[in-house]
C-alpha atoms as a PDB file:
ATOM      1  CA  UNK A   1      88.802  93.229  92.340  1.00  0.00           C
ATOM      2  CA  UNK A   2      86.854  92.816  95.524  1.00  0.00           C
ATOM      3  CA  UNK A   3      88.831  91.869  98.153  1.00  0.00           C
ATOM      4  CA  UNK A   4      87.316  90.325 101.576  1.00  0.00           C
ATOM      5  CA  UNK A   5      88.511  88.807 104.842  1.00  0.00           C
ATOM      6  CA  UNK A   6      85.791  87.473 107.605  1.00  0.00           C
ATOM      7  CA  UNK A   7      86.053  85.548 110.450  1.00  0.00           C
ATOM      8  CA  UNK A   8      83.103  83.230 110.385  1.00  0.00           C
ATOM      9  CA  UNK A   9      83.400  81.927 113.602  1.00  0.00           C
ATOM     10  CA  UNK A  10      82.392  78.028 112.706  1.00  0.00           C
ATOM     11  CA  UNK A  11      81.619  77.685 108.986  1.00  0.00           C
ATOM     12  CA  UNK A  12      79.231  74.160 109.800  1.00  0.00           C
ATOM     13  CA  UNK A  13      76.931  76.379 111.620  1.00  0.00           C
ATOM     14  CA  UNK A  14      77.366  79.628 109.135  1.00  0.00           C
ATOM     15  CA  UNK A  15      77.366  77.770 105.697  1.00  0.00           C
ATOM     16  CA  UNK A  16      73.936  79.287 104.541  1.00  0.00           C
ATOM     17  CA  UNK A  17      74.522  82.533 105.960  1.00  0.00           C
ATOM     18  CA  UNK A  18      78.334  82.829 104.502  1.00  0.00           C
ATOM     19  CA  UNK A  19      76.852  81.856 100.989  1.00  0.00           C
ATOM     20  CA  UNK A  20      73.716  84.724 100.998  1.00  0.00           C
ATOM     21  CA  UNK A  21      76.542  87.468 101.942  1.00  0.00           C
ATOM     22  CA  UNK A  22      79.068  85.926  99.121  1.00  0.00           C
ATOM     23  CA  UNK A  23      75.334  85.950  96.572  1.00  0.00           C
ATOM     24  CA  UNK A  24      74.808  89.534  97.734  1.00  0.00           C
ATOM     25  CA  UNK A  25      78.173  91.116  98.045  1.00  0.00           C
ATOM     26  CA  UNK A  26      80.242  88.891  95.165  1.00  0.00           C
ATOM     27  CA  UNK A  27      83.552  89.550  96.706  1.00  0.00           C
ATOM     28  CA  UNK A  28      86.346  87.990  94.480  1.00  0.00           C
ATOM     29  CA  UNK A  29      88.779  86.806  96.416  1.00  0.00           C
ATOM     30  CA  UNK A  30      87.709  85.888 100.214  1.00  0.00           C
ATOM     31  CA  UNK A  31      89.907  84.722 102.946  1.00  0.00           C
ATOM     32  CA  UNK A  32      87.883  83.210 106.093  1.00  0.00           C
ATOM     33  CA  UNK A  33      89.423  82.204 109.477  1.00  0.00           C
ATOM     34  CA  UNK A  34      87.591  80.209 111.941  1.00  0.00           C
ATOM     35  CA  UNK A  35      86.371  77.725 109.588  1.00  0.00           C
ATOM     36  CA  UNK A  36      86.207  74.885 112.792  1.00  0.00           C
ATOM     37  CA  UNK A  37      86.539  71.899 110.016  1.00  0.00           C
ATOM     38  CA  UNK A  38      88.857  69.447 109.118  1.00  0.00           C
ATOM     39  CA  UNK A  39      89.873  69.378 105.220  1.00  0.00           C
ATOM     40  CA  UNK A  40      87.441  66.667 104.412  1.00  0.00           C
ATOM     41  CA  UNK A  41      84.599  68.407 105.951  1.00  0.00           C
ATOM     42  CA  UNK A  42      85.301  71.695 103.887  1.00  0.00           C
ATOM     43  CA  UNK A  43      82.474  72.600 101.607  1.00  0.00           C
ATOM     44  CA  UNK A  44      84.575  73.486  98.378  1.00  0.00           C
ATOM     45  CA  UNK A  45      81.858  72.129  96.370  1.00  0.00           C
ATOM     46  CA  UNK A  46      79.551  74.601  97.498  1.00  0.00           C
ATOM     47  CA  UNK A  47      81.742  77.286  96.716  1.00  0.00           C
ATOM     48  CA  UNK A  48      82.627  75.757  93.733  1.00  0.00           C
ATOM     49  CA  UNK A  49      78.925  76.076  92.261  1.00  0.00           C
ATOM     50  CA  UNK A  50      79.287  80.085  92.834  1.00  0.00           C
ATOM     51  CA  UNK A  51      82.433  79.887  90.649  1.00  0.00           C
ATOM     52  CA  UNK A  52      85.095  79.856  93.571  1.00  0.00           C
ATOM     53  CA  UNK A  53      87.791  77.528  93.350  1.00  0.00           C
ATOM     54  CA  UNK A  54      89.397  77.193  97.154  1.00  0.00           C
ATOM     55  CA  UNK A  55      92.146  76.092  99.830  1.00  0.00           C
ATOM     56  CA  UNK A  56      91.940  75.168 103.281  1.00  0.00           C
ATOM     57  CA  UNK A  57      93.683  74.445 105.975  1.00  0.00           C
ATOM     58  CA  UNK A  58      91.663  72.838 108.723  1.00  0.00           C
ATOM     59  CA  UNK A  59      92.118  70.635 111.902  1.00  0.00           C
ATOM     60  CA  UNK A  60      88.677  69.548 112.854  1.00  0.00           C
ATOM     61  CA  UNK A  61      86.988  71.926 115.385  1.00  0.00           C
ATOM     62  CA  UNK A  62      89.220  74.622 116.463  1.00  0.00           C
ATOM     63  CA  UNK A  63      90.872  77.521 114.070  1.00  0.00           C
ATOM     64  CA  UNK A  64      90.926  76.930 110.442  1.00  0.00           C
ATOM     65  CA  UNK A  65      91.120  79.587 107.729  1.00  0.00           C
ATOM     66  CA  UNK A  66      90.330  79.229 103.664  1.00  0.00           C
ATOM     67  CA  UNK A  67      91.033  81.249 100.556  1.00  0.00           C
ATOM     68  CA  UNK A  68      88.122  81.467  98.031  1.00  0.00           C
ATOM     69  CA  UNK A  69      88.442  82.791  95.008  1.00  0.00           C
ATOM     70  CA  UNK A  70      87.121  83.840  91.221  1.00  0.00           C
ATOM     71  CA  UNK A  71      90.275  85.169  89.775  1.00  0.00           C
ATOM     72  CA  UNK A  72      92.492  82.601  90.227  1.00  0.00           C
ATOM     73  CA  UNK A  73      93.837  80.084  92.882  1.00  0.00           C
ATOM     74  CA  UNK A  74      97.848  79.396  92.478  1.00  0.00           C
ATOM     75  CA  UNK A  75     100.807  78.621  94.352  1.00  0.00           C
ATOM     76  CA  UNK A  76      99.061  77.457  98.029  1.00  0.00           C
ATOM     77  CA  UNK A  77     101.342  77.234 100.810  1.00  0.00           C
ATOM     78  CA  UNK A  78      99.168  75.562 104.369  1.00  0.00           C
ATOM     79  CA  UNK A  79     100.977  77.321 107.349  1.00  0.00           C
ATOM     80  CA  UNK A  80     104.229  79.307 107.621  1.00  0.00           C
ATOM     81  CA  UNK A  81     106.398  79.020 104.690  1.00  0.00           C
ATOM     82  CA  UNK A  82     110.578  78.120 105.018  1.00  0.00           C
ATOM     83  CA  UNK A  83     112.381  76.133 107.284  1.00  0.00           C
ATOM     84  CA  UNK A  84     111.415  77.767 110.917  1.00  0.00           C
ATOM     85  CA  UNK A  85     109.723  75.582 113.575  1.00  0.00           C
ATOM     86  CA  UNK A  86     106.167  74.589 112.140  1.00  0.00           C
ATOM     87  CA  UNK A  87     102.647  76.103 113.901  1.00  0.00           C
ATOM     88  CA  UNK A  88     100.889  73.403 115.885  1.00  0.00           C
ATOM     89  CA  UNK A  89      97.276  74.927 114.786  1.00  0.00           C
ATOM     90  CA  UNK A  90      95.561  75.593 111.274  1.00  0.00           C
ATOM     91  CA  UNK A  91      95.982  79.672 111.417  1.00  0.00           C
ATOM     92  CA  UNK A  92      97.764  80.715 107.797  1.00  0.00           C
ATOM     93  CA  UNK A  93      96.977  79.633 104.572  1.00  0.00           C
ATOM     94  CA  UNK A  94      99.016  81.683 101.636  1.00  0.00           C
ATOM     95  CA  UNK A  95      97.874  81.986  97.709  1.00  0.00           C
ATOM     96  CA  UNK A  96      97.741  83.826  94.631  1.00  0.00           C
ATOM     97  CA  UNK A  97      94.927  85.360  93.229  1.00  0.00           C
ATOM     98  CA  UNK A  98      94.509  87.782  90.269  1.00  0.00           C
ATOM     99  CA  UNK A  99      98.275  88.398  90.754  1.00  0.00           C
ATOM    100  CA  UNK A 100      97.825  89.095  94.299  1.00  0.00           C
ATOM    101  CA  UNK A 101      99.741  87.338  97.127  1.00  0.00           C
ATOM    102  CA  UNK A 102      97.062  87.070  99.924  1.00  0.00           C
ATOM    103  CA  UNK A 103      97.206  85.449 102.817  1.00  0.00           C
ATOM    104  CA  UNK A 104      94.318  84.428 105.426  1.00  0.00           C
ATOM    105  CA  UNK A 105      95.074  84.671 108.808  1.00  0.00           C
ATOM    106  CA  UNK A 106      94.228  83.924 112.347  1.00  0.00           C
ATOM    107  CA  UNK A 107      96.141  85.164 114.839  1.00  0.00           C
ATOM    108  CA  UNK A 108      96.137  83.205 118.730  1.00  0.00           C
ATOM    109  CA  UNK A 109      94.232  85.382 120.897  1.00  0.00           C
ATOM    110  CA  UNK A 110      96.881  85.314 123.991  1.00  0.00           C
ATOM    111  CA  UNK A 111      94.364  84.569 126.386  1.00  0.00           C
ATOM    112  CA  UNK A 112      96.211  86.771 128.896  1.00  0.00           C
ATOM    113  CA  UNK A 113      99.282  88.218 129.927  1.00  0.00           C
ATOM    114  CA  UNK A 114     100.794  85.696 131.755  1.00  0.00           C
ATOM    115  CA  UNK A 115      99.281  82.654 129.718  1.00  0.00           C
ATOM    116  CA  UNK A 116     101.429  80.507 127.454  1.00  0.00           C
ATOM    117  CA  UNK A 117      99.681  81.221 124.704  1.00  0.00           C
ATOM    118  CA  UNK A 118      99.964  85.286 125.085  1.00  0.00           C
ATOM    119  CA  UNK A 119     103.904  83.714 124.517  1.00  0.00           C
ATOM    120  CA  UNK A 120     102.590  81.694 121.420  1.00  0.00           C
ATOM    121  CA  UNK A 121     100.719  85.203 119.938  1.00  0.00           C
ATOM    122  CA  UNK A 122     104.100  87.138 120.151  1.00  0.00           C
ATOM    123  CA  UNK A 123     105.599  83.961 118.614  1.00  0.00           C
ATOM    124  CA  UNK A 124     103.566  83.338 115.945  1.00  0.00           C
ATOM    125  CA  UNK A 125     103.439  87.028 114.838  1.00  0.00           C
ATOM    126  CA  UNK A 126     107.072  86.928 114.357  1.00  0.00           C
ATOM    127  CA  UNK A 127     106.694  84.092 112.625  1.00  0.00           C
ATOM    128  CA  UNK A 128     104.630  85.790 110.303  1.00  0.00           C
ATOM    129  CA  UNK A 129     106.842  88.138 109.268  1.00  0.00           C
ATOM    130  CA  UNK A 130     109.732  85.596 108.373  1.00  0.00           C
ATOM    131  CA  UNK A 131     106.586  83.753 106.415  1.00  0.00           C
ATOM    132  CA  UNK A 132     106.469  87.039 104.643  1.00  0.00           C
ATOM    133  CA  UNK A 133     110.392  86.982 103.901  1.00  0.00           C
ATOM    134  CA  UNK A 134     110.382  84.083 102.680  1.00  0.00           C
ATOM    135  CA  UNK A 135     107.296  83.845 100.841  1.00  0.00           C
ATOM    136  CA  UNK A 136     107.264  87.218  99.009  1.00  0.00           C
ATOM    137  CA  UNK A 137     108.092  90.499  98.909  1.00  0.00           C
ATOM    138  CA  UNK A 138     106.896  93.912  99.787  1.00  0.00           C
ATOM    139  CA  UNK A 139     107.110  95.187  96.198  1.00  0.00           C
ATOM    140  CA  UNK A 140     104.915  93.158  94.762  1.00  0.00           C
ATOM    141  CA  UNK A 141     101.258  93.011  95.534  1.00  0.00           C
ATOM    142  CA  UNK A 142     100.531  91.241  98.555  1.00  0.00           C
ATOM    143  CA  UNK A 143      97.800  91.305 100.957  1.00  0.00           C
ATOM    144  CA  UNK A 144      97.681  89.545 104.385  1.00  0.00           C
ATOM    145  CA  UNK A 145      94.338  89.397 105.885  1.00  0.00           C
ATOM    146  CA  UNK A 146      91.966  88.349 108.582  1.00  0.00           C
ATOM    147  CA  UNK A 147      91.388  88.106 112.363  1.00  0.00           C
ATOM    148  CA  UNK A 148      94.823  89.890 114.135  1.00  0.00           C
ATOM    149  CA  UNK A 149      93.648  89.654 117.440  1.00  0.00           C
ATOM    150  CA  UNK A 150      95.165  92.961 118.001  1.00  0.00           C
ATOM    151  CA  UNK A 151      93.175  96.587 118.050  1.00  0.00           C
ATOM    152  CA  UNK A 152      95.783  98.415 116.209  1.00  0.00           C
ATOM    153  CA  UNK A 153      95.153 101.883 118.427  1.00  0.00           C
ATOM    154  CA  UNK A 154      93.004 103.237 121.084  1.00  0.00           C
ATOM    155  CA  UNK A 155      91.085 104.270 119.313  1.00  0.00           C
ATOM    156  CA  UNK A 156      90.310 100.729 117.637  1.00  0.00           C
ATOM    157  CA  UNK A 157      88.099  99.877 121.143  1.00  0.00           C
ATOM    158  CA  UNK A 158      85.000 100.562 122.679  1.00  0.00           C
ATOM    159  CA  UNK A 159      87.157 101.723 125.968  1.00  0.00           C
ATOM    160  CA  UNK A 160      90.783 101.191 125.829  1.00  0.00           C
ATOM    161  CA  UNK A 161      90.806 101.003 130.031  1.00  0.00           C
ATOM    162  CA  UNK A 162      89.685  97.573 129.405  1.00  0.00           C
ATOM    163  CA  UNK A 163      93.020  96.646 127.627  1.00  0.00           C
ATOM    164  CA  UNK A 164      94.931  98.046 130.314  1.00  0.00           C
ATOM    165  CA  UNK A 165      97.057  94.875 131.736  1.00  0.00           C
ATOM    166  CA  UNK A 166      95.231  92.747 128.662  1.00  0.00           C
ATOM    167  CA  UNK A 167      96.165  91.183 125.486  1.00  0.00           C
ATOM    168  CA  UNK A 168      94.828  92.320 122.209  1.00  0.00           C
ATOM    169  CA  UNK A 169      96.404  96.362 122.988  1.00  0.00           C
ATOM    170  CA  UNK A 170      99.528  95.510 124.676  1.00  0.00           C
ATOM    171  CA  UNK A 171     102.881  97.314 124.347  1.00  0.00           C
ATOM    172  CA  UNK A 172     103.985  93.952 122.740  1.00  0.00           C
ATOM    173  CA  UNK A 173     101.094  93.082 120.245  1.00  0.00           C
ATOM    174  CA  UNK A 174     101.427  96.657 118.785  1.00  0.00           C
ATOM    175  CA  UNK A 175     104.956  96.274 118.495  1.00  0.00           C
ATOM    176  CA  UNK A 176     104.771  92.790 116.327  1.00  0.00           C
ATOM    177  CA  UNK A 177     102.233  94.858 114.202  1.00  0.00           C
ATOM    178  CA  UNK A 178     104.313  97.996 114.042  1.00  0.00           C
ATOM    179  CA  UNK A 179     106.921  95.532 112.866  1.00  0.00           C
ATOM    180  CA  UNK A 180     104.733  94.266 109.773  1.00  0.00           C
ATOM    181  CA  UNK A 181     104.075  98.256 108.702  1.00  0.00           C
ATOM    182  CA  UNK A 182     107.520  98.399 108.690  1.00  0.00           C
ATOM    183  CA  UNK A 183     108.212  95.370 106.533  1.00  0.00           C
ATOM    184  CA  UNK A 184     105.663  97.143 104.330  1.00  0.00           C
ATOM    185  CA  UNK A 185     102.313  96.594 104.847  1.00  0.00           C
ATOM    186  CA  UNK A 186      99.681  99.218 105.201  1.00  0.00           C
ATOM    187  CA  UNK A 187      96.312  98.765 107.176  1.00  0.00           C
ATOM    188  CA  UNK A 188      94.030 100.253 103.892  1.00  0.00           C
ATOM    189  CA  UNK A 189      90.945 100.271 106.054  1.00  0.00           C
ATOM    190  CA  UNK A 190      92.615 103.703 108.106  1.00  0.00           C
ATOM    191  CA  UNK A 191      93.645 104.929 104.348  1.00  0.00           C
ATOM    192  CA  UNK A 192      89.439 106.112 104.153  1.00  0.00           C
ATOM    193  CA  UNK A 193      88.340 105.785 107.537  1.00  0.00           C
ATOM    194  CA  UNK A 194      90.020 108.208 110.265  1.00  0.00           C
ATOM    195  CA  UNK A 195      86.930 107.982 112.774  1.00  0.00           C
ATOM    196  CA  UNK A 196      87.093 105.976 116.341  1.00  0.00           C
ATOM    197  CA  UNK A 197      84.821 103.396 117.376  1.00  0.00           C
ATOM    198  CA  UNK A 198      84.379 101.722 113.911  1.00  0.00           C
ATOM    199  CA  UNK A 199      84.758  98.163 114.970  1.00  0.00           C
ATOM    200  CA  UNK A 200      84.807  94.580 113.304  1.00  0.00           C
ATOM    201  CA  UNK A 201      83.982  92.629 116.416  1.00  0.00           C
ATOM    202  CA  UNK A 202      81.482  92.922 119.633  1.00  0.00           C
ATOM    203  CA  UNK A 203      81.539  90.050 122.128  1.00  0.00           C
ATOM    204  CA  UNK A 204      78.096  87.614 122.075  1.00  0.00           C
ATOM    205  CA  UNK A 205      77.479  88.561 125.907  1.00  0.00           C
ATOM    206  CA  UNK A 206      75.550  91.557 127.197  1.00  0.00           C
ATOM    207  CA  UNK A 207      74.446  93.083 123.991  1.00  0.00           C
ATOM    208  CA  UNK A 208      77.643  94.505 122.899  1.00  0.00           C
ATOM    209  CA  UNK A 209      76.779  95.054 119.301  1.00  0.00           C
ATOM    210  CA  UNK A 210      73.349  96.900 120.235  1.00  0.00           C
ATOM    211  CA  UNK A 211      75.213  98.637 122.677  1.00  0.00           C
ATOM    212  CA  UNK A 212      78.643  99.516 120.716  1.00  0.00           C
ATOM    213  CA  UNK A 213      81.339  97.968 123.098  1.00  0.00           C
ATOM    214  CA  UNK A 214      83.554  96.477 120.234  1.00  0.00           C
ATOM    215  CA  UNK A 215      87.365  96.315 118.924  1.00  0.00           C
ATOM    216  CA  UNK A 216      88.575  96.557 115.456  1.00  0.00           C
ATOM    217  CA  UNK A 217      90.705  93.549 115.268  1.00  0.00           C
ATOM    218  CA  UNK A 218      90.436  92.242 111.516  1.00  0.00           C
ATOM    219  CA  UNK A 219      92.645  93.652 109.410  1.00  0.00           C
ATOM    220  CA  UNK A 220      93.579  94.111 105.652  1.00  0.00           C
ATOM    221  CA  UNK A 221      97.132  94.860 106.040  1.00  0.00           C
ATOM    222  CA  UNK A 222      98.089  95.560 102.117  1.00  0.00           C
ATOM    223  CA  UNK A 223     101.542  96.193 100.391  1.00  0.00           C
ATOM    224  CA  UNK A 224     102.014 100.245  99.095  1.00  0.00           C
ATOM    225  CA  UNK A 225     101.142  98.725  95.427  1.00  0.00           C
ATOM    226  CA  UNK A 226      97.590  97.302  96.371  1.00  0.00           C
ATOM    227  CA  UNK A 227      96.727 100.862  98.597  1.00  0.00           C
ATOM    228  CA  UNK A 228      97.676 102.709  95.343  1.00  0.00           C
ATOM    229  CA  UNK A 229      94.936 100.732  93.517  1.00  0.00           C
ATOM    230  CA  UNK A 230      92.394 100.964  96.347  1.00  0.00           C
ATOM    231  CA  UNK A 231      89.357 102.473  95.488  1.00  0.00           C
ATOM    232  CA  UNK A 232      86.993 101.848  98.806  1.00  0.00           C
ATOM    233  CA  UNK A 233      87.069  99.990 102.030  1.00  0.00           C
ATOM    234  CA  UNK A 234      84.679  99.508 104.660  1.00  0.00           C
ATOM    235  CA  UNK A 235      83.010  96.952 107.599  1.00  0.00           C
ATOM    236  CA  UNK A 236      79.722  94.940 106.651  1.00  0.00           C
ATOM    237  CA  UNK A 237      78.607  95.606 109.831  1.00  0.00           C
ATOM    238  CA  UNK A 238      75.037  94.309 108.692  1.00  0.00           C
ATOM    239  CA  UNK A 239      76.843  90.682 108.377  1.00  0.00           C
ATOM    240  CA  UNK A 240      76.428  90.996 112.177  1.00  0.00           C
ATOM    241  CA  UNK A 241      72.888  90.952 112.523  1.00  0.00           C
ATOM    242  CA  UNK A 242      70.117  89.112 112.424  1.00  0.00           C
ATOM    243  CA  UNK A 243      70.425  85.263 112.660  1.00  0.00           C
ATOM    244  CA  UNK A 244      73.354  83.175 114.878  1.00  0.00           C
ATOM    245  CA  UNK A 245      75.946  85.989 113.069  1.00  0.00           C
ATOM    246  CA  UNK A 246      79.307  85.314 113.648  1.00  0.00           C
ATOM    247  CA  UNK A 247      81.115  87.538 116.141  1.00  0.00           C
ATOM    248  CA  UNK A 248      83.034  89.226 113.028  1.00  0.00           C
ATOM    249  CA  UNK A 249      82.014  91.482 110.444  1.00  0.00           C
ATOM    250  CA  UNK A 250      83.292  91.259 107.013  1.00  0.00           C
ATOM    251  CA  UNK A 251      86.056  93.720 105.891  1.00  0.00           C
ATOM    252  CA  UNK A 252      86.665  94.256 102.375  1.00  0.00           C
ATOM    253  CA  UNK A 253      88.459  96.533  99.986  1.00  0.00           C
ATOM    254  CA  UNK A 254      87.933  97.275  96.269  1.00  0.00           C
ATOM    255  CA  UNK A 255      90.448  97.563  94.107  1.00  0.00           C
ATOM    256  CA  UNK A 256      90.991  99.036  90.294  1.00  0.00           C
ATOM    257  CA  UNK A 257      92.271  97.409  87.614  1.00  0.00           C
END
């Protein structure tokens, strides 16, 4: 099973180019963040035609994620599961597919230190991990994936001097990830890839992909029973050429029966 998380960065304007990569690549189970679309607006159909049943959770044209997939779509839970305070934005949506718990998710990007919203990031990470408490449990297979917002080490960035005093490397933001490792999850990407400067994201301005000043901040943080079946993992980092790409490059991991 082919698993794939990609922030798409406004599905409206990426539809084509999101349905060549799913034509060439034939993930199985895809969760997308970004989406920028209400529910109505969602293009299951499309999908549908490519044998994907989906979910989304949408509020018009900011955030937005979706679960697609050809194994199975059960159980969907929009936002944070249990009885704590609700999220104001479209950021989780929670399924099961081929037996797997996965989860698509798009973490605030804090903004900056001081801003409300860094405030909201912390938040809604610990959020996250009562979602997880609530909603499943380490043991079983469970995969959360998709835009963190968070480079999970120096050497996850094109220059960590740049996240000196900024969000998305902060003391903080690697805690509230340390703290999901420790409820069990395991970022399978590093379990093949030990190498710096691999990166899933390069800012639009100044030729930052051509010129390799990225971050690796999307994330397939799996459960210890979905690394033991992991067979491969990379970054499509062709999905980030050519044509009005997104800003994100697809991250996927195989997995054996």
């Amino acid at each position: 099973m082919r698993i794939v998380t990609w922030n798409v960065n406004s599905l409206r304007a990426r539809q084509e180019r999101v349905e060549e990569w799913l034509d060439d690549v034939e993930p199985d189970v895809v969760l997308l963040q970004e989406t920028k679309l209400a529910d109505d607006a969602f293009g299951a159909l499309a999908f549908e035609s490519r044998g994907y049943a989906s979910a989304h959770h949408g509020q018009g044209q900011w955030n937005g994620v979706a679960i697609l997939s050809r194994v199975g779509l059960d159980d969907v839970v929009a936002g944070f599961a249990g009885d704590g305070d609700p999220d104001p934005d479209a950021r989780l949506a929670t399924a099961t597919c081929g037996g797997v718990r996965v989860s698509s998710v798009y973490v605030p990007n804090g903004r900056s230190l001081d801003d409300d919203h860094y405030t909201y990031k912390l938040w809604w990470l610990g959020r996250l991990l009562e979602h997880l408490d609530v909603d499943t449990s380490s043991d079983g297979q469970v995969v959360v994936g998709g835009d963190f917002n968070i480079a999970p080490d120096d050497r996850d960035v094109w220059d960590p001097d740049v996240l000196v005093g900024a969000t998305h490397g902060s003391p903080a933001e690697r805690d509230r990830l340390a703290e999901l490792e420790s409820w069990g999850l395991i970022d399978v990407f590093r379990e093949f890839h030990d190498a710096d400067r691999v990166f899933s994201w390069w800012d639009y301005r100044r030729g930052d992909f051509h010129q390799g000043r990225g971050m690796r901040i999307d994330l397939l943080m799996c459960s210890a029973s979905v690394v033991e079946r992991a067979r491969w993992s990379a970054i499509d980092r062709n999905a980030r050429k050519g044509k009005q790409p997104s800003d994100h490059a697809p991250v996927l991991v195989d997995l054996a029966d």
